[in-house]
Protein backbone atom coordinates (compact mmCIF):
# COMPACT_ATOMS: atom_id res chain seq x y z
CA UNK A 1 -3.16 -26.94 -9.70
CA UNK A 2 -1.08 -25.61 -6.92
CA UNK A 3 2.76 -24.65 -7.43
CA UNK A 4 4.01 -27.15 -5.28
CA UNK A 5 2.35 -29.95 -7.14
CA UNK A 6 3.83 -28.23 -10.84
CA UNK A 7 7.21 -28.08 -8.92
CA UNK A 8 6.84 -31.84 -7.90
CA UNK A 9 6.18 -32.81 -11.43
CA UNK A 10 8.70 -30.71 -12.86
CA UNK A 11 11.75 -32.35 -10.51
CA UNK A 12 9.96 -36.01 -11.42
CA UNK A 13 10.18 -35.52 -14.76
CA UNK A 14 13.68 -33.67 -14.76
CA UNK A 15 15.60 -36.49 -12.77
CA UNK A 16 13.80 -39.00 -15.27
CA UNK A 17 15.19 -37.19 -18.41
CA UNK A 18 18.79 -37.21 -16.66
CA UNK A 19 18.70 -41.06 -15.62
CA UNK A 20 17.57 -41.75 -19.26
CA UNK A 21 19.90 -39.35 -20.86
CA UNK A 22 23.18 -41.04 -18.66
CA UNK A 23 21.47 -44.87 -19.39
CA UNK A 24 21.37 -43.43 -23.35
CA UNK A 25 24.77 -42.01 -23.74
CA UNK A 26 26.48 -45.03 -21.90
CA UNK A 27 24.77 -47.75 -23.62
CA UNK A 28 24.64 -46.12 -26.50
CA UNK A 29 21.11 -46.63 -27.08
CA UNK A 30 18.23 -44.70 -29.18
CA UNK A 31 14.98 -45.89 -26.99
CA UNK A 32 16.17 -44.45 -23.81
CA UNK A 33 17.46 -40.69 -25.57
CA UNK A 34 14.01 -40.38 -27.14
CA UNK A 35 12.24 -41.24 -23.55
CA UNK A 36 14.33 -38.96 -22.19
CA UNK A 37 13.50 -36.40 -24.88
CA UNK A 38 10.28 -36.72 -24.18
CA UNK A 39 10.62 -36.13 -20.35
CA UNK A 40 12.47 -32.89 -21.13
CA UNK A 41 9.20 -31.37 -22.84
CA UNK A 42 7.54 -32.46 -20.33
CA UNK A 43 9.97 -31.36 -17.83
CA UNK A 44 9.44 -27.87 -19.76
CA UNK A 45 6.30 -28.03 -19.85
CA UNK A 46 5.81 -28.24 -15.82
CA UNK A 47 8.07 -25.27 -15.53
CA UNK A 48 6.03 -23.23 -17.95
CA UNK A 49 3.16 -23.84 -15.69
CA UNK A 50 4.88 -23.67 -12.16
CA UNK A 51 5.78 -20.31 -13.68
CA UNK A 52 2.48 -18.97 -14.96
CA UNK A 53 1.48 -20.02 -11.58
CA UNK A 54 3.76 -18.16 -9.37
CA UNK A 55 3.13 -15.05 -11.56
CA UNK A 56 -1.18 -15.10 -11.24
CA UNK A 57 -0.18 -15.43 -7.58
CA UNK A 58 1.78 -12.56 -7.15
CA UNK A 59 0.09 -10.50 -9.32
CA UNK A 60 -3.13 -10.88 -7.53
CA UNK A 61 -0.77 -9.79 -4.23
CA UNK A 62 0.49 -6.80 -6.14
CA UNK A 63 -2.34 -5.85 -7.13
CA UNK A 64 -3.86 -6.22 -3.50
CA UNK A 65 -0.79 -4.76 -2.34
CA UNK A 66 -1.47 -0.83 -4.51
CA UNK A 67 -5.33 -1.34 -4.42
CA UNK A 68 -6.14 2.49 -3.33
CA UNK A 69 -7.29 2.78 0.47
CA UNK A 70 -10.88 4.01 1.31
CA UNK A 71 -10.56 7.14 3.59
CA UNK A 72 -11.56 5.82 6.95
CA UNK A 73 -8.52 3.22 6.52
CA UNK A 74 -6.12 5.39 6.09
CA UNK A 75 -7.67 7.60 8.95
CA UNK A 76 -7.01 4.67 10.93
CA UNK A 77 -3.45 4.05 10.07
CA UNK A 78 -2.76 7.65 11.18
CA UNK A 79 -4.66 7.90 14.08
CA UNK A 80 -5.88 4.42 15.03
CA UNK A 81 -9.70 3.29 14.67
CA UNK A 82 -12.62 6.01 15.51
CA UNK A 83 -14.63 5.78 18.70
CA UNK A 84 -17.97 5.14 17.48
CA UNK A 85 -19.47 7.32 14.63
CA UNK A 86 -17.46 10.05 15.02
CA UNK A 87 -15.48 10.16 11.91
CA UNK A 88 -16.49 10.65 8.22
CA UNK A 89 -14.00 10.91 6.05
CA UNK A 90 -15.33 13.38 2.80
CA UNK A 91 -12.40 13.65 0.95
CA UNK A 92 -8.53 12.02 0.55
CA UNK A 93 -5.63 11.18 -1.43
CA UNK A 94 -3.16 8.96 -0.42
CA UNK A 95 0.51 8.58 -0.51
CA UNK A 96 1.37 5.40 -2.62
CA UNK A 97 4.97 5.95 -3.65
CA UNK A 98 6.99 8.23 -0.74
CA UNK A 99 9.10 11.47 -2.71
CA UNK A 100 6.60 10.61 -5.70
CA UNK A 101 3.37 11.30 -3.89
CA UNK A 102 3.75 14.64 -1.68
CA UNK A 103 1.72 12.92 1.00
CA UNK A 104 -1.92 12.05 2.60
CA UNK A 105 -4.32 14.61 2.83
CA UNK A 106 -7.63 13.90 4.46
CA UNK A 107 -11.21 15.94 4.39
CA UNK A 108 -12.89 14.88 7.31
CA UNK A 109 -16.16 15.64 9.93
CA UNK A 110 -15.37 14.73 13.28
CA UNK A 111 -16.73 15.20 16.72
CA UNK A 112 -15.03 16.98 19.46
CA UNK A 113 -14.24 14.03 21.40
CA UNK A 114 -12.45 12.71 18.50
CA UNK A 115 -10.51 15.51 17.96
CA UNK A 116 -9.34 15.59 21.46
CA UNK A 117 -8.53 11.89 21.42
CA UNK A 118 -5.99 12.19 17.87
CA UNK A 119 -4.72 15.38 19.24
CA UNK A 120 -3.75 13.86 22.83
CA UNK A 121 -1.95 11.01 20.81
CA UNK A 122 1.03 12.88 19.96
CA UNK A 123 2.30 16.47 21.38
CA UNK A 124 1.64 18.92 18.77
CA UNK A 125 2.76 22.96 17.85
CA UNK A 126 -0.63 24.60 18.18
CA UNK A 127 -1.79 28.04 16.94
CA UNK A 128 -4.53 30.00 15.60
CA UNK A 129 -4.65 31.77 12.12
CA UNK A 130 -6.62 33.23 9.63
CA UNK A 131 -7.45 30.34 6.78
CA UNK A 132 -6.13 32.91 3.88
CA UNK A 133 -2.57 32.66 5.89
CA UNK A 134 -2.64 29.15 6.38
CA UNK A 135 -1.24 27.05 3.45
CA UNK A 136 -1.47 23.42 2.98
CA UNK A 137 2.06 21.85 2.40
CA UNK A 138 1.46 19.23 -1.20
CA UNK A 139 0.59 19.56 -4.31
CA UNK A 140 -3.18 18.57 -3.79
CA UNK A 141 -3.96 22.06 -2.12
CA UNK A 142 -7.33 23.10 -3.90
CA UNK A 143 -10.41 23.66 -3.32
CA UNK A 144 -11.55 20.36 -1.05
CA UNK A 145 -8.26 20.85 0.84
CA UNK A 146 -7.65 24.26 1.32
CA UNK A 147 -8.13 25.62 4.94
CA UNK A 148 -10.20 28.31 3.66
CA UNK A 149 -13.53 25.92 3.78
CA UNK A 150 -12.93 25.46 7.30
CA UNK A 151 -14.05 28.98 7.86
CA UNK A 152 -11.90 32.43 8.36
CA UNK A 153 -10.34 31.18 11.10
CA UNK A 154 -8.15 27.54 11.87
CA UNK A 155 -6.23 26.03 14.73
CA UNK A 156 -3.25 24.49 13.20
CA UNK A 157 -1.59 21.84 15.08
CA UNK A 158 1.78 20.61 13.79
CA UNK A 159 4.20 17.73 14.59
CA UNK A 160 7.60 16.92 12.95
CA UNK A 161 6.87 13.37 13.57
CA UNK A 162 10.69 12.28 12.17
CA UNK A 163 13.34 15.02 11.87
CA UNK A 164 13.54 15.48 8.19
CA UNK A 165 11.46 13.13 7.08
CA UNK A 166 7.55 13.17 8.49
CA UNK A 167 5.54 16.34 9.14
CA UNK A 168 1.79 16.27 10.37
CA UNK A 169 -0.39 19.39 9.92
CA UNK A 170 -3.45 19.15 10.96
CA UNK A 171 -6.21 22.23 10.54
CA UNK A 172 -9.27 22.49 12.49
CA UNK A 173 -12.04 24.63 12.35
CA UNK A 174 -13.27 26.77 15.64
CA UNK A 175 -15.34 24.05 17.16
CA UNK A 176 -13.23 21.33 16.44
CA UNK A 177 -16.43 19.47 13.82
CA UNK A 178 -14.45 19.63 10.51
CA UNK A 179 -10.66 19.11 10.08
CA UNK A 180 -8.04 18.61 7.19
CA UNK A 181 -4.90 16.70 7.89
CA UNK A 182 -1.97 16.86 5.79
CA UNK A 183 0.53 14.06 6.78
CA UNK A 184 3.86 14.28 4.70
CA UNK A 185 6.53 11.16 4.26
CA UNK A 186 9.33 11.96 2.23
């Protein structure tokens, strides 16, 4: 049954028990205390399950809520959705908790267009380096995420998205097919 129904019941049943409690103490009068005894356990009763109810249902929205995102979603929350085909996302982590989680790193192959459309979304630092020079700023900096697999040379685009508070690195390899993005909350 539905909360509001368990709620309903429970306020029936408490406003009997306090009529038959007032009709027993001023009359003085067994039957009505033991009907309203009664309609306190089951006054109890409908809270227990108004209760149980309320915590299933936002349980199942908790756990909805920290369900771990697939990679092309949180692609998209960065960057908005792909054109087409033109993103695969081959590795990730995500940033769950902010200052807990050092932030969202994503793996991805990409076509040029793409590239050209995240990069023209924001204004962005850009340089070229050598990979073994070019570090990747969390904690999840191995092997799939170091700039090294992109080849012995990156372009490294970077953004201070809030002062202080968001960074965005992103690394690309020479022709712009395979990328790593580092975005940092804290």
């Amino acid at each position: 049954m539905s909360i509001k129904v368990w709620a309903l019941a429970t306020a029936i049943f408490g406003t009997a028990t306090l009529i038959l409690a007032v009709v027993a103490i001023r009359k003085r009068l067994m039957m009505p205390f033991w009907a309203a005894l009664g309609f306190l356990v089951l006054t109890v009763v409908c809270v227990l399950f108004a209760l149980y109810a309320t915590l299933g249902r936002v349980g199942s929205r908790v756990k909805e809520a920290l369900k771990p995102r697939e990679g092309i979603e949180i692609y998209a929350a960065l960057f908005g959705e792909p054109v087409g085909d033109g993103v695969q996302v081959t590795h990730h982590r995500d940033q769950i908790i902010p200052k807990l989680d050092p932030g969202i790193t994503l793996r991805l192959r990409t076509i040029p267009a793409e590239m050209v459309r995240i990069l023209g979304q924001l204004e962005y630092t850009a340089e070229r380096i050598a990979s073994n020079n070019a570090t990747v700023y969390t904690r999840h900096a191995k092997d799939e995420f170091a700039p090294g697999v992109l080849g012995d040379t990156v372009l490294l685009f970077y953004r201070e998205m809030e002062a202080g508070r968001n960074w965005r690195w992103i690394y690309c390899n020479k022709d712009s097919t395979e990328a790593i993005v580092v975005d940092v909350l804290d």
